[in-house]
C-alpha atoms as a PDB file:
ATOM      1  CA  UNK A   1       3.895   1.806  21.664  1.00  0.00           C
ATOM      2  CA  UNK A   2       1.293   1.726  19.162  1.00  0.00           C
ATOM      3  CA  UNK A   3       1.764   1.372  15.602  1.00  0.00           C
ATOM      4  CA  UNK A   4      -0.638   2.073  12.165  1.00  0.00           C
ATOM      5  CA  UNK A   5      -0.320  -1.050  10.449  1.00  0.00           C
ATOM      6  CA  UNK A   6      -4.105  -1.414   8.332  1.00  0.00           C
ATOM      7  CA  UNK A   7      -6.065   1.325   7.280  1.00  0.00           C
ATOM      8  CA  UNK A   8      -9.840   0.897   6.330  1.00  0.00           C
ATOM      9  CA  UNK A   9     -10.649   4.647   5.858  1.00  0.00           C
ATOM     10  CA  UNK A  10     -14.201   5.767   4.093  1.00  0.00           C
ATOM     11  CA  UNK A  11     -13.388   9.623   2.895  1.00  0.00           C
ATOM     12  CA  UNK A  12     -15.918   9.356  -0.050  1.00  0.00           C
ATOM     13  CA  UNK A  13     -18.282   6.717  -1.548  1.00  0.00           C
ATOM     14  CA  UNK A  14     -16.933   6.700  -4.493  1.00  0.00           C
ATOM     15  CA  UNK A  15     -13.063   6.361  -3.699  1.00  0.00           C
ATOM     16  CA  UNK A  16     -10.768   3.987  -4.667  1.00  0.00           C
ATOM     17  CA  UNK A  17      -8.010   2.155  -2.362  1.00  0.00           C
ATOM     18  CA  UNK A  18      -4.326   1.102  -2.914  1.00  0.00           C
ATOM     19  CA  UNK A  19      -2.742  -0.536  -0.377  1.00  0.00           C
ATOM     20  CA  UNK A  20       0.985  -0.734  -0.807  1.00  0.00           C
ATOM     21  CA  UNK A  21       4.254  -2.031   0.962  1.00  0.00           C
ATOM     22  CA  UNK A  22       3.740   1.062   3.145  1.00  0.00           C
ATOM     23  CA  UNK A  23       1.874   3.623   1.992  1.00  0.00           C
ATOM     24  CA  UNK A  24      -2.483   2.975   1.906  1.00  0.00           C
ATOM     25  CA  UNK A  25      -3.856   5.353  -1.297  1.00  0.00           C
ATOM     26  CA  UNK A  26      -7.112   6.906  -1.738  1.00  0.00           C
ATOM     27  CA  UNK A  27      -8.239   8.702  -4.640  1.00  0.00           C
ATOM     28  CA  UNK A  28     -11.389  10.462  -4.352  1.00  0.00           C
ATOM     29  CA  UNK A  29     -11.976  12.182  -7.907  1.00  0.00           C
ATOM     30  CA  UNK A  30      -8.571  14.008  -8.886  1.00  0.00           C
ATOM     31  CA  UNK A  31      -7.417  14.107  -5.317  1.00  0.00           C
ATOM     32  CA  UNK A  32      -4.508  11.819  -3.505  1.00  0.00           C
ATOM     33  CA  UNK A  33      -5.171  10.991  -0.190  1.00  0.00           C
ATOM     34  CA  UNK A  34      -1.867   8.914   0.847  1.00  0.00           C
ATOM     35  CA  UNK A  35      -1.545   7.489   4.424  1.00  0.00           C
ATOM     36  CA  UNK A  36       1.884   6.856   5.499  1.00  0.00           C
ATOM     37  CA  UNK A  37       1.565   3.518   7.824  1.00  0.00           C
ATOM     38  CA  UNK A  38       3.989   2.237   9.982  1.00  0.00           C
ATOM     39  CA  UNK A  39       4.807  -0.813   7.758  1.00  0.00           C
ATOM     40  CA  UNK A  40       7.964  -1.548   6.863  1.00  0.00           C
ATOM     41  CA  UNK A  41       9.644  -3.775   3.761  1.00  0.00           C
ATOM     42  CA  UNK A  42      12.569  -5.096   2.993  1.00  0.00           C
ATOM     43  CA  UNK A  43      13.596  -7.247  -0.064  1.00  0.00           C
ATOM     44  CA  UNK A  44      10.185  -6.557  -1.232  1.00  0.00           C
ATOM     45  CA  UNK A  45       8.993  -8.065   1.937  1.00  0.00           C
ATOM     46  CA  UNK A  46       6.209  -6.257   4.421  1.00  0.00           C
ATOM     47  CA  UNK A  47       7.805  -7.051   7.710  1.00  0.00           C
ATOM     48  CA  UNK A  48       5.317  -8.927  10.250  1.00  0.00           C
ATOM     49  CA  UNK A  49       5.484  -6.128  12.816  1.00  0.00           C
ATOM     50  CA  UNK A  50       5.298  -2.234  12.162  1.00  0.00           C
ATOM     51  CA  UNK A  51       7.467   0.408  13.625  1.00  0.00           C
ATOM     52  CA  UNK A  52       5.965   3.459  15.621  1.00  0.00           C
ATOM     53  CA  UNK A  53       5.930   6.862  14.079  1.00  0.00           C
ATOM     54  CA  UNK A  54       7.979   5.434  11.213  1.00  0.00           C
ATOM     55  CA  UNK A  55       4.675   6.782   9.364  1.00  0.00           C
ATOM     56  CA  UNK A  56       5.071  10.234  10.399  1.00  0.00           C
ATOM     57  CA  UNK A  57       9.073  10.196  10.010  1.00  0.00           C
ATOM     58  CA  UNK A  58       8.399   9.273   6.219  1.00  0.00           C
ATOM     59  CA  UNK A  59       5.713  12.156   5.572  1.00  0.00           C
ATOM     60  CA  UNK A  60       7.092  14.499   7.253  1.00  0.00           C
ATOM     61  CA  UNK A  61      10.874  14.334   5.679  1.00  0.00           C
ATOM     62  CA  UNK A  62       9.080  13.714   2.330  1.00  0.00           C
ATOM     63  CA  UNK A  63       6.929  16.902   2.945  1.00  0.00           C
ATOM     64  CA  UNK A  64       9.695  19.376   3.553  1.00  0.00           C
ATOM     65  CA  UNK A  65      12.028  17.799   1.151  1.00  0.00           C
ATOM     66  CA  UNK A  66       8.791  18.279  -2.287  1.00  0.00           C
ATOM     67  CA  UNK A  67       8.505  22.407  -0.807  1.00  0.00           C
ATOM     68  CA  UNK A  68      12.298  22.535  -1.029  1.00  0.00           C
ATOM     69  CA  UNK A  69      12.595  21.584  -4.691  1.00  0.00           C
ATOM     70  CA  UNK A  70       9.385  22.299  -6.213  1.00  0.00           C
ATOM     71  CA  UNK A  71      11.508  25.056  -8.076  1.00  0.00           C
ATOM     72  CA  UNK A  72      13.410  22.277  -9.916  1.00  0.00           C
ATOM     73  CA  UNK A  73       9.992  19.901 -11.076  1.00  0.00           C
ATOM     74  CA  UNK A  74       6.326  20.921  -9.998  1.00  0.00           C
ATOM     75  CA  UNK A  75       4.948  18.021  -7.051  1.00  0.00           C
ATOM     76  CA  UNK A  76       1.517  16.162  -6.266  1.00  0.00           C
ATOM     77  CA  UNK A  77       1.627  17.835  -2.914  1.00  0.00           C
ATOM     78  CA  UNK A  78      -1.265  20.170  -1.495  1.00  0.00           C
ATOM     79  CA  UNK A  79      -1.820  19.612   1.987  1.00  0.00           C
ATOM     80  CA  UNK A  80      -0.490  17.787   5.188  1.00  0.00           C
ATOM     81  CA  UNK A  81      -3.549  17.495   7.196  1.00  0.00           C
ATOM     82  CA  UNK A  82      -1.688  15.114  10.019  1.00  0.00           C
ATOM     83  CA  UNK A  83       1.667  14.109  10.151  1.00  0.00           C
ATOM     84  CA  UNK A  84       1.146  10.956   8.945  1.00  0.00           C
ATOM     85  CA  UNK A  85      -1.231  11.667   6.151  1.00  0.00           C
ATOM     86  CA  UNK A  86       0.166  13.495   2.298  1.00  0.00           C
ATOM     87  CA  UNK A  87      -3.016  14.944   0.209  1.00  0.00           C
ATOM     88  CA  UNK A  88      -2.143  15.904  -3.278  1.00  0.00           C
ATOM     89  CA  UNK A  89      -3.206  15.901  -7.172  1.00  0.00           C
ATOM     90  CA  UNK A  90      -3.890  12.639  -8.677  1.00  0.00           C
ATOM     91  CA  UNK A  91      -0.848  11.797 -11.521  1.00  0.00           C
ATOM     92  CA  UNK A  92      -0.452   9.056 -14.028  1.00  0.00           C
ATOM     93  CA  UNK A  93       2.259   7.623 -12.651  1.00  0.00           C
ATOM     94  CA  UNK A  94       5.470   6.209 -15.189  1.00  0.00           C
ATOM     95  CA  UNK A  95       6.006   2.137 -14.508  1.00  0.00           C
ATOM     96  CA  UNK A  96       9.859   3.167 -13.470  1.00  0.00           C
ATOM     97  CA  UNK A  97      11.152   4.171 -10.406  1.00  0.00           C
ATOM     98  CA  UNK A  98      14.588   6.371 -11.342  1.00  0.00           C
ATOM     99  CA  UNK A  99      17.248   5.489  -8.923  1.00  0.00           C
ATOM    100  CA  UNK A 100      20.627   7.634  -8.794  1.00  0.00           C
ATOM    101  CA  UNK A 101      23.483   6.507  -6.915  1.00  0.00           C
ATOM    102  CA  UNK A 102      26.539   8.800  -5.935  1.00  0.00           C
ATOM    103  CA  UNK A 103      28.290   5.746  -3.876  1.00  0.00           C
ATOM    104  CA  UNK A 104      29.288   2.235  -4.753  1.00  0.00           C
ATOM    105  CA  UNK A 105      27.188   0.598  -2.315  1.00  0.00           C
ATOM    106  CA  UNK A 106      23.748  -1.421  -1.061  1.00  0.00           C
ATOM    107  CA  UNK A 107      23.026  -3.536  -4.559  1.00  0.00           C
ATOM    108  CA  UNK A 108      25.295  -2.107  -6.370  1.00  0.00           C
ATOM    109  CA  UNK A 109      27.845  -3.186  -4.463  1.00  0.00           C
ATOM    110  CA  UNK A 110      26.145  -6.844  -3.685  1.00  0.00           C
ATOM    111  CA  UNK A 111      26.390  -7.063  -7.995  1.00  0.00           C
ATOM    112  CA  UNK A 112      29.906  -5.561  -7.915  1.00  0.00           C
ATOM    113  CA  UNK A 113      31.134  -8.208  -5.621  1.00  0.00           C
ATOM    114  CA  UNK A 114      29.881 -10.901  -7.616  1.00  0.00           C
ATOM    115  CA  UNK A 115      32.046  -9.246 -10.828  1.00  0.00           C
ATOM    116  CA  UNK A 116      29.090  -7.338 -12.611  1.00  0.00           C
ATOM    117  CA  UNK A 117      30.900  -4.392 -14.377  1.00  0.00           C
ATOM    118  CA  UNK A 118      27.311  -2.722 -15.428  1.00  0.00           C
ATOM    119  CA  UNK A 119      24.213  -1.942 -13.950  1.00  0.00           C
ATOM    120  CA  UNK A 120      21.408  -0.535 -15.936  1.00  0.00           C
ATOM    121  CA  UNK A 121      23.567   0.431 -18.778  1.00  0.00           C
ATOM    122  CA  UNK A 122      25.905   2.169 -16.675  1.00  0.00           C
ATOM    123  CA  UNK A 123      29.410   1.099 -16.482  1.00  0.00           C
ATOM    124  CA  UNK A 124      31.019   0.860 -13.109  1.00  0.00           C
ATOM    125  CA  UNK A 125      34.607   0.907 -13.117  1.00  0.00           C
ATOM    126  CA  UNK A 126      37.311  -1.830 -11.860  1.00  0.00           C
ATOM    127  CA  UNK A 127      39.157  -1.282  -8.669  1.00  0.00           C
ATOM    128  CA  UNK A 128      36.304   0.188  -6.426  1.00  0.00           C
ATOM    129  CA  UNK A 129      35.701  -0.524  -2.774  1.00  0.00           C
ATOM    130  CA  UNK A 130      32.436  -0.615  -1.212  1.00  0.00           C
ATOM    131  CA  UNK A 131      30.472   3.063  -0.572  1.00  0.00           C
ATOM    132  CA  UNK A 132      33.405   4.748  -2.975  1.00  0.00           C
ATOM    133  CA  UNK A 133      32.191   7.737  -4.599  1.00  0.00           C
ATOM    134  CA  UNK A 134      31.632   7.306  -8.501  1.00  0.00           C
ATOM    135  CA  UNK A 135      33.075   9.776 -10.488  1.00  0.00           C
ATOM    136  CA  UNK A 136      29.757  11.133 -11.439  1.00  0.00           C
ATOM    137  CA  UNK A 137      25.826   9.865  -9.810  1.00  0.00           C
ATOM    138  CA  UNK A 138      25.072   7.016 -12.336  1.00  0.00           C
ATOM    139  CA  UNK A 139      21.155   6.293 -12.586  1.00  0.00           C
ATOM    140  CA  UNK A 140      19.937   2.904 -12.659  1.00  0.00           C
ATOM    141  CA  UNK A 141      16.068   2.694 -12.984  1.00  0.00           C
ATOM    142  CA  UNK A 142      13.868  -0.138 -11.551  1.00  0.00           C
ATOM    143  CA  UNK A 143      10.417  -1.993 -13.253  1.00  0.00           C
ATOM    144  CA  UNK A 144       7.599  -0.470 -10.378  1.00  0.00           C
ATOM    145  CA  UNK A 145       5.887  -3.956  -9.961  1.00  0.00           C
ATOM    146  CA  UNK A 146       2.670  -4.070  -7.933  1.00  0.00           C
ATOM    147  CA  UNK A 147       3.338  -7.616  -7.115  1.00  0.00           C
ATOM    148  CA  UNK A 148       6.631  -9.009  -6.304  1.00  0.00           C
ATOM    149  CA  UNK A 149      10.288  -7.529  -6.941  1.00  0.00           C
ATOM    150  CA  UNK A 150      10.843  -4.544  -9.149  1.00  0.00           C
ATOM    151  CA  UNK A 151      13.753  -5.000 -11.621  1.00  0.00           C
ATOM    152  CA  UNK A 152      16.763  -3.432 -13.182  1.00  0.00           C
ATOM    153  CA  UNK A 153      16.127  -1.653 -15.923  1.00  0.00           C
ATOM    154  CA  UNK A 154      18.354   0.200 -18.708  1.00  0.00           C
ATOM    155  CA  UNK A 155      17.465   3.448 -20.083  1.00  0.00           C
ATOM    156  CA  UNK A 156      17.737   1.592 -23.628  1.00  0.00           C
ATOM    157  CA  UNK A 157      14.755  -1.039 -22.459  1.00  0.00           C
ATOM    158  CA  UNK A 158      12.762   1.725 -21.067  1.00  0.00           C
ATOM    159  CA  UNK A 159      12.682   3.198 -24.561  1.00  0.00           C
ATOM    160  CA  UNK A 160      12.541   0.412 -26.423  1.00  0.00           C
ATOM    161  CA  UNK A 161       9.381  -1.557 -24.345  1.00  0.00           C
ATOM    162  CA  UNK A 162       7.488   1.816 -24.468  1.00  0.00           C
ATOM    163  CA  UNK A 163       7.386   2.542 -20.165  1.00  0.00           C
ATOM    164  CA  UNK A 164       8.313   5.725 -20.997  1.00  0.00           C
ATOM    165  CA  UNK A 165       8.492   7.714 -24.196  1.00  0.00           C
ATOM    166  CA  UNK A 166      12.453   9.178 -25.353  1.00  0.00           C
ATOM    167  CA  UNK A 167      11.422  12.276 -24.916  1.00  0.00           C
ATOM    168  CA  UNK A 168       9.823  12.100 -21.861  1.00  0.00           C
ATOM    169  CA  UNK A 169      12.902   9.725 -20.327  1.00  0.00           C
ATOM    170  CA  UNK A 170      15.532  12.565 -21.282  1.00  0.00           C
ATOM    171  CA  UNK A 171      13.050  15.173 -18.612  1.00  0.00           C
ATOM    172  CA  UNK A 172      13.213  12.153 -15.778  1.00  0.00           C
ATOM    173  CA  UNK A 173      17.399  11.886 -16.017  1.00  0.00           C
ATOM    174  CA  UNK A 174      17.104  15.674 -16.121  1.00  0.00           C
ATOM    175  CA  UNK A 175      15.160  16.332 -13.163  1.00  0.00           C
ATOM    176  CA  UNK A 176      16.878  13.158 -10.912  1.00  0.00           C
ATOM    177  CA  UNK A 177      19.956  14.524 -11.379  1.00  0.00           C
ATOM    178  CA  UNK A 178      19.112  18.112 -10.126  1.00  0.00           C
ATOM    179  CA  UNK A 179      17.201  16.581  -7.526  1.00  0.00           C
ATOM    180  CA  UNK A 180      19.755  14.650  -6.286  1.00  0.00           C
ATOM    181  CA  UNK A 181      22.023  17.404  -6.304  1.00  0.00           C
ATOM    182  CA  UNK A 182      19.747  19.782  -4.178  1.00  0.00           C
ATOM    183  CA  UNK A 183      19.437  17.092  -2.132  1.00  0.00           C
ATOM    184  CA  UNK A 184      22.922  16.576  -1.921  1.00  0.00           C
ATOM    185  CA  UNK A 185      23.597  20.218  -0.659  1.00  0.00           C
ATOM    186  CA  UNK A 186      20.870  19.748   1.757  1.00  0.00           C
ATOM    187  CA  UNK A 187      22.220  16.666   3.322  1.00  0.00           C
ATOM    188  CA  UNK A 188      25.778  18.169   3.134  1.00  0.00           C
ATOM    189  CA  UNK A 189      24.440  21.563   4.961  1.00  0.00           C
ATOM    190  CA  UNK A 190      23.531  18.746   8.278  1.00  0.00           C
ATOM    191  CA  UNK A 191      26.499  16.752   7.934  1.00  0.00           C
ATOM    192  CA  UNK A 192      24.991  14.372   6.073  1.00  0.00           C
ATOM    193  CA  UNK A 193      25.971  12.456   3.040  1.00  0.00           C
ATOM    194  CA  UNK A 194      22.725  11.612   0.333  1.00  0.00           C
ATOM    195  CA  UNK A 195      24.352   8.426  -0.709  1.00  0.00           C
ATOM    196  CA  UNK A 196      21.519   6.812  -3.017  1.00  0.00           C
ATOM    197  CA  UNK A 197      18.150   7.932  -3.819  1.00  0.00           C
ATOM    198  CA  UNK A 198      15.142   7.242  -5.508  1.00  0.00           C
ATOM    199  CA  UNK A 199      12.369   9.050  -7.585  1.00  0.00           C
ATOM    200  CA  UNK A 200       9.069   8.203  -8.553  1.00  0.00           C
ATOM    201  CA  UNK A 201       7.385  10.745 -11.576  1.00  0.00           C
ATOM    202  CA  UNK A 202       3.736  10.906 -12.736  1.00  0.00           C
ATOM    203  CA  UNK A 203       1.865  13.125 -15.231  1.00  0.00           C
ATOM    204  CA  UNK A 204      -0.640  15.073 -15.142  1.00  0.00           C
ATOM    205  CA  UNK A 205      -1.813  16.297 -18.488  1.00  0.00           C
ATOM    206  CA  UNK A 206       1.407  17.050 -20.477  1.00  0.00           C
ATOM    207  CA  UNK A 207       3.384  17.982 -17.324  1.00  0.00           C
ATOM    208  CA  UNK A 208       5.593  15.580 -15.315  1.00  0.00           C
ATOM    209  CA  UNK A 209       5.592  16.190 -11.783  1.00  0.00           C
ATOM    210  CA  UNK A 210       7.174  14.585  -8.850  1.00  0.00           C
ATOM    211  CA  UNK A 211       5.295  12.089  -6.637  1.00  0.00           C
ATOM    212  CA  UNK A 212       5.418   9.590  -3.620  1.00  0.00           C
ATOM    213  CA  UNK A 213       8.211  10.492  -1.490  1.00  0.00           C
ATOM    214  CA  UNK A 214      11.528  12.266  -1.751  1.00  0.00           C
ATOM    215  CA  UNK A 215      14.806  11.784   0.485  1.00  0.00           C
ATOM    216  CA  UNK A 216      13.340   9.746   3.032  1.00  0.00           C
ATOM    217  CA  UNK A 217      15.128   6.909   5.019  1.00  0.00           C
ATOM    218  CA  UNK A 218      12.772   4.499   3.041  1.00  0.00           C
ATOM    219  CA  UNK A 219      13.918   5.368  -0.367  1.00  0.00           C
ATOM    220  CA  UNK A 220      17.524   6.507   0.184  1.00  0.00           C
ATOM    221  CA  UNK A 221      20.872   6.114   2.062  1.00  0.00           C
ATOM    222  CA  UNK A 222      22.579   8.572   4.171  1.00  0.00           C
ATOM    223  CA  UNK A 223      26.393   8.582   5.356  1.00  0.00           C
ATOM    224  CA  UNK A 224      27.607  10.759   8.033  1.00  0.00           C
ATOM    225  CA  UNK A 225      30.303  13.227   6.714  1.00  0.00           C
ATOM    226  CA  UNK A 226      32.282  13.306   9.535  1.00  0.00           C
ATOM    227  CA  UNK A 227      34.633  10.420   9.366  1.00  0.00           C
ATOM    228  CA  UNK A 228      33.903   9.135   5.955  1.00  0.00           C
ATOM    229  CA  UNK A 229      37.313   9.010   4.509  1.00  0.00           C
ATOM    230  CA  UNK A 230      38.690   8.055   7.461  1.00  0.00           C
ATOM    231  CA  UNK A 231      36.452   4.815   7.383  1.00  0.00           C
ATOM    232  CA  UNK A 232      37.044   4.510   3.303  1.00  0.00           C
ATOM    233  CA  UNK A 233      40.979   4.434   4.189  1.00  0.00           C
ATOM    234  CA  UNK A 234      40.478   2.318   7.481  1.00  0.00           C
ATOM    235  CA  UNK A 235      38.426  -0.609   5.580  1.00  0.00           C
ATOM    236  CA  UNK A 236      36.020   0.251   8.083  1.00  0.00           C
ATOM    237  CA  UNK A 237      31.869   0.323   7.454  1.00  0.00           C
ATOM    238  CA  UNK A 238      30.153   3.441   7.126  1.00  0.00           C
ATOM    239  CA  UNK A 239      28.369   4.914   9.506  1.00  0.00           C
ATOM    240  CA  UNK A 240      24.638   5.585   8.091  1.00  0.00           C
ATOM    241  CA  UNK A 241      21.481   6.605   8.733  1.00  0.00           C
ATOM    242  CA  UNK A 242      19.081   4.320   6.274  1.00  0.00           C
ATOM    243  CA  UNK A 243      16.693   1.177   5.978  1.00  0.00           C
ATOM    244  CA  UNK A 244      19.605  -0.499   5.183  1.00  0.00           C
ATOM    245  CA  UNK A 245      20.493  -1.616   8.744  1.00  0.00           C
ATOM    246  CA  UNK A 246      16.761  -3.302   8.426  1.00  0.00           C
ATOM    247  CA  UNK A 247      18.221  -5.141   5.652  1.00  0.00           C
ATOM    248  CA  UNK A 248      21.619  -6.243   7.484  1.00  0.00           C
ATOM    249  CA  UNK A 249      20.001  -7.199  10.309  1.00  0.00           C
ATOM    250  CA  UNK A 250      17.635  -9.579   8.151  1.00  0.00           C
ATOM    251  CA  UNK A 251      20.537 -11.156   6.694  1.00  0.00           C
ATOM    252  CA  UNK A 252      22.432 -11.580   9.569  1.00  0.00           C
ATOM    253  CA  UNK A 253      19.444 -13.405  10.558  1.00  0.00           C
ATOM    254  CA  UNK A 254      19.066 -15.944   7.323  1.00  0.00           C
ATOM    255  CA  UNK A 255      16.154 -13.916   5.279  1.00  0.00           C
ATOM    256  CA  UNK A 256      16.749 -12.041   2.145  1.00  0.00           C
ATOM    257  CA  UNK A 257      13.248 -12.434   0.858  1.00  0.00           C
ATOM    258  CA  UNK A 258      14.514 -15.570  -1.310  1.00  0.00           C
ATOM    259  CA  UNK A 259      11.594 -18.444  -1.573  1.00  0.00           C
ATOM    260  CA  UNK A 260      11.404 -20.349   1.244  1.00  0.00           C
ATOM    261  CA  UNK A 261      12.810 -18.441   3.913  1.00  0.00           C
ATOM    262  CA  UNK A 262      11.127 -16.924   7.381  1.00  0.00           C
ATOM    263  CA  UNK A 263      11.410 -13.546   8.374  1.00  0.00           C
ATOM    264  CA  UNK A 264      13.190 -13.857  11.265  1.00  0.00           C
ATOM    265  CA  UNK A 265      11.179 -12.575  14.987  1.00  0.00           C
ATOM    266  CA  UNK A 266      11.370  -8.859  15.663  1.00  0.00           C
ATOM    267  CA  UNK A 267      11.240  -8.537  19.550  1.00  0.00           C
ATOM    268  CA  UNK A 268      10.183  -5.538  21.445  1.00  0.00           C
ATOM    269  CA  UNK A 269      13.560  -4.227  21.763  1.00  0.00           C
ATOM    270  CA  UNK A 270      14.982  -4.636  18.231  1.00  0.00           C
ATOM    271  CA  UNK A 271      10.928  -2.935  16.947  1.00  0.00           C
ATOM    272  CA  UNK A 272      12.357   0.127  19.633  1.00  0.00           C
ATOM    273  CA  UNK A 273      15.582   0.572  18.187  1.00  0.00           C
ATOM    274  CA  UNK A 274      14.137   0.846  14.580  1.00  0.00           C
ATOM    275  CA  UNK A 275      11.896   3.572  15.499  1.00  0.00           C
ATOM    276  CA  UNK A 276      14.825   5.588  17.142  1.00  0.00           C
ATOM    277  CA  UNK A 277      16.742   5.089  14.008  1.00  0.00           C
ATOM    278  CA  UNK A 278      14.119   6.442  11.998  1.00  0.00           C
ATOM    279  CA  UNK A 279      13.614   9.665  14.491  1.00  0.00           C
ATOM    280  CA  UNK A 280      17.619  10.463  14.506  1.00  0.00           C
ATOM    281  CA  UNK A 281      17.489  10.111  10.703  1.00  0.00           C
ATOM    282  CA  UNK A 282      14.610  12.875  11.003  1.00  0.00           C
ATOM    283  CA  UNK A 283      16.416  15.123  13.296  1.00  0.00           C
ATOM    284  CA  UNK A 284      19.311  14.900  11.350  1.00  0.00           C
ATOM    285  CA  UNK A 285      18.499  15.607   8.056  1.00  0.00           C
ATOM    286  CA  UNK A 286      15.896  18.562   9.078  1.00  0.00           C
ATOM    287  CA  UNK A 287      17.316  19.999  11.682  1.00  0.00           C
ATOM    288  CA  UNK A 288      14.284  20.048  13.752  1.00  0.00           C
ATOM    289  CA  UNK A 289      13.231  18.071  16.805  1.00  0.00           C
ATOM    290  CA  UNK A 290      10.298  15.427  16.059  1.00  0.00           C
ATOM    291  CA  UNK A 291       7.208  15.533  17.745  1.00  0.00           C
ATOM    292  CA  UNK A 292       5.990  12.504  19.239  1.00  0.00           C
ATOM    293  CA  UNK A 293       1.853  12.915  18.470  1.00  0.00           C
ATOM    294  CA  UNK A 294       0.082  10.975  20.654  1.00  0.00           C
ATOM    295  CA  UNK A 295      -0.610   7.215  18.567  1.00  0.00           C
ATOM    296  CA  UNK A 296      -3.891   6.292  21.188  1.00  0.00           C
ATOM    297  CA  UNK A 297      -6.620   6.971  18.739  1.00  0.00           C
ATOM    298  CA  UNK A 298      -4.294   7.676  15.821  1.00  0.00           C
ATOM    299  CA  UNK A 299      -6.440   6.388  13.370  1.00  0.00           C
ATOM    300  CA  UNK A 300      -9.684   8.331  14.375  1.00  0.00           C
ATOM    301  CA  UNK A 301      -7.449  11.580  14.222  1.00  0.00           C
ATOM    302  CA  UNK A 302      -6.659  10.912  10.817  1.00  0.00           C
ATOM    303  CA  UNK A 303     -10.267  10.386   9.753  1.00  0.00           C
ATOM    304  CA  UNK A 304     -11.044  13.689  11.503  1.00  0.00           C
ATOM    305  CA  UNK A 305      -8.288  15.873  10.040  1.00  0.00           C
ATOM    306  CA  UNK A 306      -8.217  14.926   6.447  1.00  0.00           C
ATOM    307  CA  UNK A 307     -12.266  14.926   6.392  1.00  0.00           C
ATOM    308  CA  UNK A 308     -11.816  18.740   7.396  1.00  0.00           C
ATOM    309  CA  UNK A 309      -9.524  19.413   4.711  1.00  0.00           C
ATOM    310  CA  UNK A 310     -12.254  17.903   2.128  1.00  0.00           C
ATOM    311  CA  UNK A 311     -15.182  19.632   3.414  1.00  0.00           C
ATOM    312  CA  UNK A 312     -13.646  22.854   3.593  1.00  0.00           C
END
């Protein structure tokens, strides 16, 4: 199968181009065009090969997931021109990424096991196992980098290095934690467990609206209900539907993204079984059977659709 790794679009003279871990942005005037490639990144890493449709997995999930809570914070979204293509309003986007966790697991746990007590300001208490349920989501923000590895962050730091204003911090904790609640209830509605998520918030004028993604398998961690506490009391691992197998299987392998070290060879098979993961996470979570589009001339049907949508 083919895959969209590099994108060298032309939309408009006068755009400007992003390319990040995954996602390829191009502003032209106030509008977002974001192309969802088939990259994929793990310990901060871009992976040497891409993974089929992963691109169209990502937008898609991220699409339905912004319509079904753009009653809680207003979105960036305005069109979906192809499946693997997001065009929405431009945002200043804040230099934090909010992360809420409802679980004790991924890097929390990795710090827990080494005897950290806090994260982020947050206290985690003694006597936890790995992927127990906190009493109540904690958030734990992240530095947004452009180069190399974002970083824990506290709320207090946030304030105090000016990222993000007080007032403005207090609307972010507000609107993660209602986010991650609706998408909690979603999740919970498929069988599903939302596990770990992350937000990314821009402004545009004096209003904060979401941006990026939202509740994919890139940027959070899903359990499946059925058999959870069974597993918890068992010892057992959880059975999930995340990146984080990527990240396990990269380990497993002797790469953690540490200086140094060589991304270990992704064969034909193990690039295969990455894709299906990220298709079962979509028909899981939505409900709906994924489309396989037809990835021959992929990039030229991009070009084509999203030019409509500007001359229109």
């Amino acid at each position: 199968m083919k895959d969209l790794v590099n994108t060298q679009f032309l939309f408009s003279p006068s755009q400007t181009v992003y390319h990040g871990k995954v996602r390829d942005v191009y502003r032209v005037n106030d509008l977002i065009i974001m192309v969802v490639s088939d990259r994929i990144s793990a310990f901060d890493v871009v992976l040497p090969r891409g993974i089929p449709y992963k691109g169209q997995v990502l937008n898609l999930i991220a699409s339905k997931f912004l319509d079904a809570t753009s009653d809680i914070v207003p979105n960036w979204k305005l069109a979906l021109p192809h499946p693997g293509v997001m065009i929405g309003r431009y945002a200043e986007p804040f230099k934090v990424e909010m992360v809420v966790r409802g679980y004790l697991t991924g890097h929390a746990w990795r710090e827990y096991k080494e005897g950290k007590r806090s994260l982020c300001g947050e206290t985690m208490p003694d006597g936890m196992i790995e992927n127990q349920k906190f009493d109540r989501p904690i958030i734990t923000p992240t530095t947004k980098e452009d180069v190399g590895h974002d970083e824990d962050i506290s709320r207090d730091d946030i304030i105090k290095f000016g990222l993000v204003t007080a007032a403005d911090y207090a609307r972010l904790e507000d609107y993660t934690l209602k986010l991650y609640a609706r998408g909690c209830e979603m999740a919970a509605s498929k069988g599903l467990i939302l596990v770990d998520t992350k937000y990314e918030f821009g402004k545009i004028g004096d209003e904060i609206v979401l941006i990026d993604e939202i509740h994919t398998p890139d940027s959070s961690r899903y359990f499946y209900a059925d058999g959870y506490e069974e597993r918890q009391k068992n010892g057992q691992q959880q059975k999930q539907l995340s990146k984080e197998f990527v990240r396990e299987w990269l380990m497993e392998n002797g790469f953690q993204g540490k200086d140094g070290q060589q991304v270990p060879v992704m064969d034909d098979a193990f690039v295969a079984s990455v894709t299906d993961r990220y298709i079962e996470l979509y028909e899981n979570i939505t409900g709906e059977k994924f489309i396989k589009q037809p990835l021959d001339n992929v990039a030229a049907d991009i070009e084509a659709a999203v030019n409509a949508y500007l001359t229109k």
